[in-house]
N, C-alpha and C. Protein backbone atom coordinates (compact mmCIF):
# COMPACT_ATOMS: atom_id res chain seq x y z
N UNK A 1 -46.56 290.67 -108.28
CA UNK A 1 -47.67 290.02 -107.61
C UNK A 1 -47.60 288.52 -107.84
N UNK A 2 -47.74 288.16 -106.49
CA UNK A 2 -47.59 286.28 -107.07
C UNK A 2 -48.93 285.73 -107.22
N UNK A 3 -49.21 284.19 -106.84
CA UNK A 3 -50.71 283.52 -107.15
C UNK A 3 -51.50 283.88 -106.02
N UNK A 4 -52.93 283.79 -107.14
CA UNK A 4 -54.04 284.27 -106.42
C UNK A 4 -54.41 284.04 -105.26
N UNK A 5 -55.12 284.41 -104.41
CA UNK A 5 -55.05 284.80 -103.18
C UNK A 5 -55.98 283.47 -102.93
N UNK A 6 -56.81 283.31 -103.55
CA UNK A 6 -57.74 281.96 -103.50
C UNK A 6 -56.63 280.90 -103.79
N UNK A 7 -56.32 280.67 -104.10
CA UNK A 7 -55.01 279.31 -104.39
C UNK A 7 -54.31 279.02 -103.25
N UNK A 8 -53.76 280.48 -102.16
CA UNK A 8 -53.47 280.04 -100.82
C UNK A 8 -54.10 280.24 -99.11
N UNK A 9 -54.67 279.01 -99.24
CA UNK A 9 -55.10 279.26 -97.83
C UNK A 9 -54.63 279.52 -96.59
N UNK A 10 -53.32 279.90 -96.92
CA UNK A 10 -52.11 280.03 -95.63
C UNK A 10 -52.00 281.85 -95.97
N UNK A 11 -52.49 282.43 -96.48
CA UNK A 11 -52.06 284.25 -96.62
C UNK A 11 -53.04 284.89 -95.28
N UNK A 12 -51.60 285.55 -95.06
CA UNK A 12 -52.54 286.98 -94.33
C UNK A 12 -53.17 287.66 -94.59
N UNK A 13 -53.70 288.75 -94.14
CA UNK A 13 -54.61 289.91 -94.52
C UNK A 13 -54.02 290.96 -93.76
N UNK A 14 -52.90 291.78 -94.17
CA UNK A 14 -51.90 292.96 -93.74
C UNK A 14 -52.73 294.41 -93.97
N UNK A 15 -53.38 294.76 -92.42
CA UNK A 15 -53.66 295.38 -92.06
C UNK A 15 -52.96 296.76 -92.11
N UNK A 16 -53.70 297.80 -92.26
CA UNK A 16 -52.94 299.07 -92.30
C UNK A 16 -51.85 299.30 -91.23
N UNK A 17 -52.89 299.31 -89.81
CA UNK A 17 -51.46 299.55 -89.34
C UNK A 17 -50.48 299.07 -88.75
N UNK A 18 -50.12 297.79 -89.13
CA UNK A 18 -48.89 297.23 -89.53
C UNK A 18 -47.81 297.94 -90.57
N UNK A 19 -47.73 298.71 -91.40
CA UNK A 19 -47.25 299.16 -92.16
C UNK A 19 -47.23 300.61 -92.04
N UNK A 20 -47.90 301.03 -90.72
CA UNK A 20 -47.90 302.30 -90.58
C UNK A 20 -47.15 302.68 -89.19
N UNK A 21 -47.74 301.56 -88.05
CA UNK A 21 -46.04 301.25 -86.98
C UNK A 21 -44.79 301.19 -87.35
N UNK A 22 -44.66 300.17 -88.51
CA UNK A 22 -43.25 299.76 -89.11
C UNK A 22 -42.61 300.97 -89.30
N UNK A 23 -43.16 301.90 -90.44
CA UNK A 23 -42.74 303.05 -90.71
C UNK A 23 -42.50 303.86 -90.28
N UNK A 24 -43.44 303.96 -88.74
CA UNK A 24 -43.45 305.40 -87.98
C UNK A 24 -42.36 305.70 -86.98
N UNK A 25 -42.64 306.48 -86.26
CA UNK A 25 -41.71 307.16 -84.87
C UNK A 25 -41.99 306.20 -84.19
N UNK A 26 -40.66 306.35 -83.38
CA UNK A 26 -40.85 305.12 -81.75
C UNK A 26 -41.75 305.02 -81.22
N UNK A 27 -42.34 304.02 -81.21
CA UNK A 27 -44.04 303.53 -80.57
C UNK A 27 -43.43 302.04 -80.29
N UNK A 28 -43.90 301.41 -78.99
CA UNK A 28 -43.79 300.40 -78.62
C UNK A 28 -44.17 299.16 -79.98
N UNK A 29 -45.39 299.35 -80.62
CA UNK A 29 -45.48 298.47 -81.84
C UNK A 29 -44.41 298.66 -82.81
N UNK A 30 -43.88 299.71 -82.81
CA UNK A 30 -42.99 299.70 -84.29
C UNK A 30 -42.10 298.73 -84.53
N UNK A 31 -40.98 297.98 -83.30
CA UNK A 31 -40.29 296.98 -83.72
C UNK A 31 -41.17 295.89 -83.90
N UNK A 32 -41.90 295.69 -83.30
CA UNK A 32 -42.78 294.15 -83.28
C UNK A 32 -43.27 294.49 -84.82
N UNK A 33 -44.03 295.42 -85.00
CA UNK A 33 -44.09 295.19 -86.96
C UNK A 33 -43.25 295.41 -87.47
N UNK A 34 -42.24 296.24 -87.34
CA UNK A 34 -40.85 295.64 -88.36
C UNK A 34 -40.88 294.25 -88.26
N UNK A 35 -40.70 293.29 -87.19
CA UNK A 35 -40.44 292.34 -86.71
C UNK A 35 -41.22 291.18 -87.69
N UNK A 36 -42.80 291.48 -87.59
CA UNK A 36 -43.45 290.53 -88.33
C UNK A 36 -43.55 290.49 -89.95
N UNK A 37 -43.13 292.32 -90.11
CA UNK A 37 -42.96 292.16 -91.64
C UNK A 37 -41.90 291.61 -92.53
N UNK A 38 -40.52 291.11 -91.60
CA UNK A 38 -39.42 290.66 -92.13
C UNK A 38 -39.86 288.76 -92.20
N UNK A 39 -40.35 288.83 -91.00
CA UNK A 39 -40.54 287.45 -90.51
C UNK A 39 -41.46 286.41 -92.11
N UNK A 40 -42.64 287.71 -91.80
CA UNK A 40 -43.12 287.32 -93.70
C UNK A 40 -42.39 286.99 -94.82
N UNK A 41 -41.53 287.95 -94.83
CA UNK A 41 -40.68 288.07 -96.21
C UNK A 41 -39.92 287.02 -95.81
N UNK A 42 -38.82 286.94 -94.75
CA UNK A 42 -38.43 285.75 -94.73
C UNK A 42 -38.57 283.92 -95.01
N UNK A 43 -40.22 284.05 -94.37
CA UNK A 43 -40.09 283.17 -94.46
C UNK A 43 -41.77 282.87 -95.58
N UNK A 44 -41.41 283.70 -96.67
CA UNK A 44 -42.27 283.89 -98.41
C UNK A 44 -43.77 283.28 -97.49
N UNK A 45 -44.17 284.11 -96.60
CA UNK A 45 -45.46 284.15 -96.10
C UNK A 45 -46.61 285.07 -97.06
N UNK A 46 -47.35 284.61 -97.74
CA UNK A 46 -48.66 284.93 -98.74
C UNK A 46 -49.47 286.51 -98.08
N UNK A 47 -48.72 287.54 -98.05
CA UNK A 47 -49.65 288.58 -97.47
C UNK A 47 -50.18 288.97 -98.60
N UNK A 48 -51.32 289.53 -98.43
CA UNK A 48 -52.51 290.36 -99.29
C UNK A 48 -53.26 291.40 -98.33
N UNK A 49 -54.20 291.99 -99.09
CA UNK A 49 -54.30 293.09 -98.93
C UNK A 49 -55.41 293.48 -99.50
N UNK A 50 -56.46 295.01 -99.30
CA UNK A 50 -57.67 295.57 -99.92
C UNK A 50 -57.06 296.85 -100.48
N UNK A 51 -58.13 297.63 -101.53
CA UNK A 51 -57.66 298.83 -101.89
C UNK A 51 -58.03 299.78 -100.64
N UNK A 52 -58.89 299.22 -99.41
CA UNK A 52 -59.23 300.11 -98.50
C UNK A 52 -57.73 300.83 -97.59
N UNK A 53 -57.21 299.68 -97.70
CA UNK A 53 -55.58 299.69 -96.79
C UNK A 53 -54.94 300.87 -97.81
N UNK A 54 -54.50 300.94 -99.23
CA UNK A 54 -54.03 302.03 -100.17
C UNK A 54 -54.83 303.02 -99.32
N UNK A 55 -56.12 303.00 -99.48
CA UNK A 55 -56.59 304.47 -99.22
C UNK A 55 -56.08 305.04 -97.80
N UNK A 56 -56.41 304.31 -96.80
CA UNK A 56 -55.99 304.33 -95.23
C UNK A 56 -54.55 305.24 -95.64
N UNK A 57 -53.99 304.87 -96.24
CA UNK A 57 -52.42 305.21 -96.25
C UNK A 57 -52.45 306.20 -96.49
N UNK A 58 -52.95 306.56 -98.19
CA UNK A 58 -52.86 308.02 -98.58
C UNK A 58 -53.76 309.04 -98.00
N UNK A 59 -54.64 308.60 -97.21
CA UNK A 59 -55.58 309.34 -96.46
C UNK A 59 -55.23 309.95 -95.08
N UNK A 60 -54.20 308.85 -94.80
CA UNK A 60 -53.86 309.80 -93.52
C UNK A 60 -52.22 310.43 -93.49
N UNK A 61 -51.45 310.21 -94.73
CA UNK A 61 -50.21 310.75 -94.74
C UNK A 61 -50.64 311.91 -95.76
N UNK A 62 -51.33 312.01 -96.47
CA UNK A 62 -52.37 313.64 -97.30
C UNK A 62 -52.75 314.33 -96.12
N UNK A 63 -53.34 314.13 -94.97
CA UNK A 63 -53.50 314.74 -93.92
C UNK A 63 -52.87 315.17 -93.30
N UNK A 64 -51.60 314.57 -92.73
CA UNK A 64 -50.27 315.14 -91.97
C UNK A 64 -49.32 315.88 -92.75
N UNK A 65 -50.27 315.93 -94.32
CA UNK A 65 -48.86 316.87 -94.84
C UNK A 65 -47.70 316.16 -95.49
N UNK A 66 -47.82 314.63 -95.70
CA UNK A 66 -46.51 313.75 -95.47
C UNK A 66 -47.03 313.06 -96.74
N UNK A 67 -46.68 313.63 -98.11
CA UNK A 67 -46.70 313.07 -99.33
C UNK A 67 -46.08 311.65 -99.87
N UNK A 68 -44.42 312.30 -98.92
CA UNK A 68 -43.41 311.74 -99.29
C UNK A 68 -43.48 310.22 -98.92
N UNK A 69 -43.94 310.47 -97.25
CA UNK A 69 -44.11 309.43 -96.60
C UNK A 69 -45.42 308.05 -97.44
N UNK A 70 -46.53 308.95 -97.59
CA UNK A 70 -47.60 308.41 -98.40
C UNK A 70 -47.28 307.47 -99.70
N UNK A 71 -46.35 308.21 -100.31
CA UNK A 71 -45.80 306.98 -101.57
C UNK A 71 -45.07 305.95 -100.57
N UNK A 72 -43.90 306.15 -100.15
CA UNK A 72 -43.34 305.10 -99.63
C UNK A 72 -43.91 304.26 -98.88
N UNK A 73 -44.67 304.30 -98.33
CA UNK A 73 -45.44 303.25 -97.08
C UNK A 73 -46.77 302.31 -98.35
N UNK A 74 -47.25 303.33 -99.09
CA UNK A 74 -48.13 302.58 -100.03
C UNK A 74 -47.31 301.64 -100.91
N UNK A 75 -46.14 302.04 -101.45
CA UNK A 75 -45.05 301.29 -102.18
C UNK A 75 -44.63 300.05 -101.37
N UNK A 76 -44.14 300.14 -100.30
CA UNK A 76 -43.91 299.37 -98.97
C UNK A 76 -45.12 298.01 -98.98
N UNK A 77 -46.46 298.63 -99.08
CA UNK A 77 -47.62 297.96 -98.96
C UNK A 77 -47.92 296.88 -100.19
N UNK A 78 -47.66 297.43 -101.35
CA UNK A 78 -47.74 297.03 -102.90
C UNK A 78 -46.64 295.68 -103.11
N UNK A 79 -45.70 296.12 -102.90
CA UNK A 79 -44.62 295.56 -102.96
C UNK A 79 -44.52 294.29 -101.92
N UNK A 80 -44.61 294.24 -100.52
CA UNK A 80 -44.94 293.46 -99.63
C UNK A 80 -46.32 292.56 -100.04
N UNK A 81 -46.87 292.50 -100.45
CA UNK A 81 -48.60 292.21 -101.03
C UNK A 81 -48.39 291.17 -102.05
N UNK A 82 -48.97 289.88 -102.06
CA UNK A 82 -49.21 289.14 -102.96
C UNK A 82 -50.03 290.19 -104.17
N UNK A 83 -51.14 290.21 -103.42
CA UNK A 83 -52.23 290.58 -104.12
C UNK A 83 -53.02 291.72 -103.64
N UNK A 84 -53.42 292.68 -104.17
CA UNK A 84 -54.03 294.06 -103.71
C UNK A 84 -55.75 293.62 -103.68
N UNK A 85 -56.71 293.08 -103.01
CA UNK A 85 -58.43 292.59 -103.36
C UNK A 85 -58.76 293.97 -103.75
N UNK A 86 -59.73 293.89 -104.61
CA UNK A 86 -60.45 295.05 -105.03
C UNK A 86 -61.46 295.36 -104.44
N UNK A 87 -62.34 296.43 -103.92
CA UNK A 87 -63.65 296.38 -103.18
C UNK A 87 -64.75 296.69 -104.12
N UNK A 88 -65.40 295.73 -104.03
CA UNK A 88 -66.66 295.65 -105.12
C UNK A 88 -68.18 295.81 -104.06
N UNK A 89 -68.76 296.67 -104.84
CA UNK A 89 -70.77 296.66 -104.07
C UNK A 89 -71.18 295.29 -103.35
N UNK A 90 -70.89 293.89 -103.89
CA UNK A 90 -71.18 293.29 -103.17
C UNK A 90 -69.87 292.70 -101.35
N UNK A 91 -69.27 293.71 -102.02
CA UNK A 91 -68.51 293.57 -100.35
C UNK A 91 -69.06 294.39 -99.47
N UNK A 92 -68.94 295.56 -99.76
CA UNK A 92 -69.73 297.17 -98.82
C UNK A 92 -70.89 296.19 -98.78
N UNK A 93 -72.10 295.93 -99.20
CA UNK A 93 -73.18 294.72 -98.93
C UNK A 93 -72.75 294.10 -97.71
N UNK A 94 -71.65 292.91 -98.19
CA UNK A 94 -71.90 291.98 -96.78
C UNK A 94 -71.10 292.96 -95.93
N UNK A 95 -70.08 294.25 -96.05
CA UNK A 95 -69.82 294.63 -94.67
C UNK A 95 -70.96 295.60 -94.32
N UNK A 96 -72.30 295.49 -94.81
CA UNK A 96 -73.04 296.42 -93.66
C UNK A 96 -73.67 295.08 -93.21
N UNK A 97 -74.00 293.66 -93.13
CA UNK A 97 -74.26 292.95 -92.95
C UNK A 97 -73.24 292.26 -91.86
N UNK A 98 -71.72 292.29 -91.92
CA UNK A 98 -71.03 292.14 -90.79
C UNK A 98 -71.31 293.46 -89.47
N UNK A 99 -71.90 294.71 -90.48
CA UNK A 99 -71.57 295.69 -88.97
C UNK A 99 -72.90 294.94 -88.60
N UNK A 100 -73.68 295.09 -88.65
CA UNK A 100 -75.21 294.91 -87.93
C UNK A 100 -75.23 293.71 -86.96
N UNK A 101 -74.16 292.91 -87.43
CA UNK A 101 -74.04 291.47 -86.33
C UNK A 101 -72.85 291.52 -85.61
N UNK A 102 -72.16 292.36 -85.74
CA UNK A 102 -70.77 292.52 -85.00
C UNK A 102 -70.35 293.83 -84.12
N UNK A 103 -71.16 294.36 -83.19
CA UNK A 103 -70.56 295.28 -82.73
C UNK A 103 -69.27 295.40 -82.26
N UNK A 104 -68.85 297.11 -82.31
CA UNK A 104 -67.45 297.10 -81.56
C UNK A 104 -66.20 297.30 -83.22
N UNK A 105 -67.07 296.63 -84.42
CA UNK A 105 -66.43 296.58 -85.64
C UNK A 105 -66.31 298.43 -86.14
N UNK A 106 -65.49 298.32 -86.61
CA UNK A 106 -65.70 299.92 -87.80
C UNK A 106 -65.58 299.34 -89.29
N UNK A 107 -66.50 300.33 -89.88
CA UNK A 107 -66.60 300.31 -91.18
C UNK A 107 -65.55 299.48 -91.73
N UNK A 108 -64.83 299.89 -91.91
CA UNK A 108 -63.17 299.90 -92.23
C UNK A 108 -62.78 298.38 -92.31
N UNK A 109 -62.80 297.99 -90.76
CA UNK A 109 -62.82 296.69 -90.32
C UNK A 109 -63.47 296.01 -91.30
N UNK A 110 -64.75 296.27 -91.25
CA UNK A 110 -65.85 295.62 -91.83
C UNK A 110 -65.55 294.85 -93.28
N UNK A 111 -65.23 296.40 -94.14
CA UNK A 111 -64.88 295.95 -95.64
C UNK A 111 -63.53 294.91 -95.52
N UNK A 112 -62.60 295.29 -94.51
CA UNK A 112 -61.45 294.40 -94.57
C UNK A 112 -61.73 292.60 -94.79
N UNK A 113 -62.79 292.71 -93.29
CA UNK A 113 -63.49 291.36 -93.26
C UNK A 113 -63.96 291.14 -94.33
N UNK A 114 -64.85 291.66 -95.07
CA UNK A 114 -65.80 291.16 -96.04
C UNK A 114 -65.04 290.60 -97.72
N UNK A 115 -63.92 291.58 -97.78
CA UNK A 115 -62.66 290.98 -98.90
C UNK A 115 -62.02 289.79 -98.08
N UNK A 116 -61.48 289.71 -97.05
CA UNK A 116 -60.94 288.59 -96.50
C UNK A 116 -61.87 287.34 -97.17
N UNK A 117 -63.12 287.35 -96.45
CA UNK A 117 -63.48 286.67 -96.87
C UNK A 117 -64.24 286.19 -98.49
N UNK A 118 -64.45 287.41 -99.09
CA UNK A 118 -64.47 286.94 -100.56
C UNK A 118 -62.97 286.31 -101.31
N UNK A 119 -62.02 286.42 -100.54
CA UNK A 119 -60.67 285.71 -101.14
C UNK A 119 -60.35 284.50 -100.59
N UNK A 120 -61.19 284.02 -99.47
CA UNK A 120 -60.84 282.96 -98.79
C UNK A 120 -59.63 283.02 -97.78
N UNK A 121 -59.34 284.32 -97.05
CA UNK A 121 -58.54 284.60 -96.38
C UNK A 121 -59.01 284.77 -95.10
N UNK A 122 -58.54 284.13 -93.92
CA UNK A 122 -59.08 283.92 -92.67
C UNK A 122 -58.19 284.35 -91.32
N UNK A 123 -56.79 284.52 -91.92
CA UNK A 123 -55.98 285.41 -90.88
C UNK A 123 -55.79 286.87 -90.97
N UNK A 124 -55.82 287.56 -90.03
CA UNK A 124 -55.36 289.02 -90.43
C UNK A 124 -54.42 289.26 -89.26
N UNK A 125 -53.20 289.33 -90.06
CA UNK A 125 -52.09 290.45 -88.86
C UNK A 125 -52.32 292.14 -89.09
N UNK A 126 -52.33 292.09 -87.71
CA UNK A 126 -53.04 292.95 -87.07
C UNK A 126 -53.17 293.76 -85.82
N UNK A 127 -52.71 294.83 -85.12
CA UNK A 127 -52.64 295.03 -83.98
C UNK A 127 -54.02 295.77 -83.45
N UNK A 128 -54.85 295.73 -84.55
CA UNK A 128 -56.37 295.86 -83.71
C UNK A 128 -56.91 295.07 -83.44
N UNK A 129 -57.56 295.65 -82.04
CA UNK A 129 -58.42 294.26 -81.61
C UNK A 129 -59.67 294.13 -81.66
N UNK A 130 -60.23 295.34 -82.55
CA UNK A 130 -61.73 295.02 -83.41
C UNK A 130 -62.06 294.12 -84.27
N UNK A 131 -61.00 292.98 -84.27
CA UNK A 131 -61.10 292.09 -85.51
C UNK A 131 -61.53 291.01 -84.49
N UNK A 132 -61.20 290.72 -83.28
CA UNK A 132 -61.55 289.82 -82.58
C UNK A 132 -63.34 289.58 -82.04
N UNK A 133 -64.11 290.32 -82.52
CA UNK A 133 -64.94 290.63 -81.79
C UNK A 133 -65.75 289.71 -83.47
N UNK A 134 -65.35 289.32 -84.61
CA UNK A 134 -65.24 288.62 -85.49
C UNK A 134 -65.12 287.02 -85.20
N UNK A 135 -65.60 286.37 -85.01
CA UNK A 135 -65.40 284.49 -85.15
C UNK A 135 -64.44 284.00 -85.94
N UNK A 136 -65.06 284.77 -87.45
CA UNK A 136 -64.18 283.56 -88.84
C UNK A 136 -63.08 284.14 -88.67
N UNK A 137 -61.95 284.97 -87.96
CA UNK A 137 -61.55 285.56 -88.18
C UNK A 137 -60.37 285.59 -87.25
N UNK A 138 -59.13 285.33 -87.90
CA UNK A 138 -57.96 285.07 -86.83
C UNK A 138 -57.09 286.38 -86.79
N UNK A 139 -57.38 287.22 -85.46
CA UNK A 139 -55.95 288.29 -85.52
C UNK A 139 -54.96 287.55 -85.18
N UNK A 140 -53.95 288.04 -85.97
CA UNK A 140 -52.56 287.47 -85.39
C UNK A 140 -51.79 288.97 -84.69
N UNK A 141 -51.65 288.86 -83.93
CA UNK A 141 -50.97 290.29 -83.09
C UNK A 141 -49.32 289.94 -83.71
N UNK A 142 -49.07 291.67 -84.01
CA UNK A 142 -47.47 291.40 -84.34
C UNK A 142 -46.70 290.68 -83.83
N UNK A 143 -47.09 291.33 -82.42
CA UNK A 143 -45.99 291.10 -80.89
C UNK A 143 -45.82 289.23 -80.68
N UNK A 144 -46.97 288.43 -81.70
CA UNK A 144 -46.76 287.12 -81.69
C UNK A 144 -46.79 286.54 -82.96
N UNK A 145 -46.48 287.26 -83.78
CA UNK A 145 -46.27 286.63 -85.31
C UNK A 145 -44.45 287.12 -85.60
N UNK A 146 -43.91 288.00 -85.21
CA UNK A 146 -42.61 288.71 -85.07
C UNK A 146 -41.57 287.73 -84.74
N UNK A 147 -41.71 287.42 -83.34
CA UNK A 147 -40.75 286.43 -82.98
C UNK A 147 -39.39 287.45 -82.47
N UNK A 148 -38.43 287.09 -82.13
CA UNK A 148 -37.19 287.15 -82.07
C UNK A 148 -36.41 287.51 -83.31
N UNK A 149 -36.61 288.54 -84.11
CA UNK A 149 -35.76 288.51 -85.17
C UNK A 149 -34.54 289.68 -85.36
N UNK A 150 -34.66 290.54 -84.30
CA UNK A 150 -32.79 291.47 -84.35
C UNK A 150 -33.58 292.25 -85.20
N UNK A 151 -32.81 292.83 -85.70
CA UNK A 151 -33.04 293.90 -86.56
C UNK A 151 -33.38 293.78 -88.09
N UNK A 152 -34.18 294.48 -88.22
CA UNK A 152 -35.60 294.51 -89.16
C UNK A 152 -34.37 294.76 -90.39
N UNK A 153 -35.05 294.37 -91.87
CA UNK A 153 -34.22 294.84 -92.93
C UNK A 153 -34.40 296.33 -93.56
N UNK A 154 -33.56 296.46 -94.24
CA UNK A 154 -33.16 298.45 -94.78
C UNK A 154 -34.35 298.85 -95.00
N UNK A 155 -35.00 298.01 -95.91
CA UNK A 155 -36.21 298.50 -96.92
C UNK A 155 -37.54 298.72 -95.73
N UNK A 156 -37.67 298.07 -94.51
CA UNK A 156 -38.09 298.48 -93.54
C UNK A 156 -37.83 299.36 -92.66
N UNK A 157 -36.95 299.44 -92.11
CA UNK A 157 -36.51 300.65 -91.49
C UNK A 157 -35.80 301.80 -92.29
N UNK A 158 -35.48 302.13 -93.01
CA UNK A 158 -35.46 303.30 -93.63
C UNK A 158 -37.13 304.05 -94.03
N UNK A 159 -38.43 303.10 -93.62
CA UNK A 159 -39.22 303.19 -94.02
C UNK A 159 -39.47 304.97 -93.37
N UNK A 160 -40.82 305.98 -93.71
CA UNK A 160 -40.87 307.46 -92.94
C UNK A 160 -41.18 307.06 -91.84
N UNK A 161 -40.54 308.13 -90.82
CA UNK A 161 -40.33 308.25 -89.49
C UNK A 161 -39.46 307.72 -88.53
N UNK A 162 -37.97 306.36 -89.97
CA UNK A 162 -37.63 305.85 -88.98
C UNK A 162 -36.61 306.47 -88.18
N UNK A 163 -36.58 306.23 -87.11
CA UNK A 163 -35.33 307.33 -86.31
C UNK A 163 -33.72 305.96 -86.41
């Protein structure tokens, strides 16, 4: 884990499923997030992250049956991650305070926003577009944070599901 997430005002906020395209079966997003997750690493871009995103992961690869997959994509997540934010009572707080002024948001969203902003983090890559419906709040879509980059590295595409 590198420096705190407050120290850089240039970090993302790496959304679940970014890391869950990357990993998965052929879906039109999957290269574009391979794409943006190399583009990061390449070029030592500050991603971070909530424990809500861990759960997202193991919550829906425990569901499909896909254990295997569940470590690796959370490992994937950990590892890629400056910093993991923790979700504390006063976040669930301001995210029922973001849902009530933000329709169109989910829960989910919500807490994401509400750590974003207790870390001072104001971008989120992201291929949902419930984040837009947010002000303080910059989605960066893969398909334009990616770029042109060929083929994604091992530790990404070997990620589960890659064909």
């Amino acid at each position: 884990m590198g420096e705190s997430v407050q120290a850089s005002g240039d970090a993302y906020f790496l959304d679940t499923n970014i890391l869950m395209y990357a990993a998965g079966a052929p879906h039109p997003l999957r290269d574009p997030c391979r794409q943006a997750l190399q583009r990061a690493v390449d070029m030592r871009v500050s991603l971070v992250t909530d424990a809500e995103v861990l759960q997202e992961i193991l919550h829906r690869y425990f569901a499909i049956q896909r254990p295997d997959a569940a470590a690796a994509v959370y490992r994937s997540a950990v590892d890629l991650c400056d910093e993991v934010v923790p979700i504390t009572e006063k976040d669930t707080a301001r995210a029922l305070d973001i849902l009530r002024t933000h329709a169109g948001l989910t829960p989910r969203g919500a807490i994401h926003v509400a750590t974003m902003e207790a870390a001072g983090v104001r971008r989120v890559l992201s291929a949902d577009r419930d984040f837009d419906v947010v002000p303080s709040v910059q989605r960066v879509d893969p398909t334009e944070f990616g770029g042109d980059l060929g083929d994604s590295t091992e530790r990404i595409e070997k990620g589960p599901g890659a064909a």
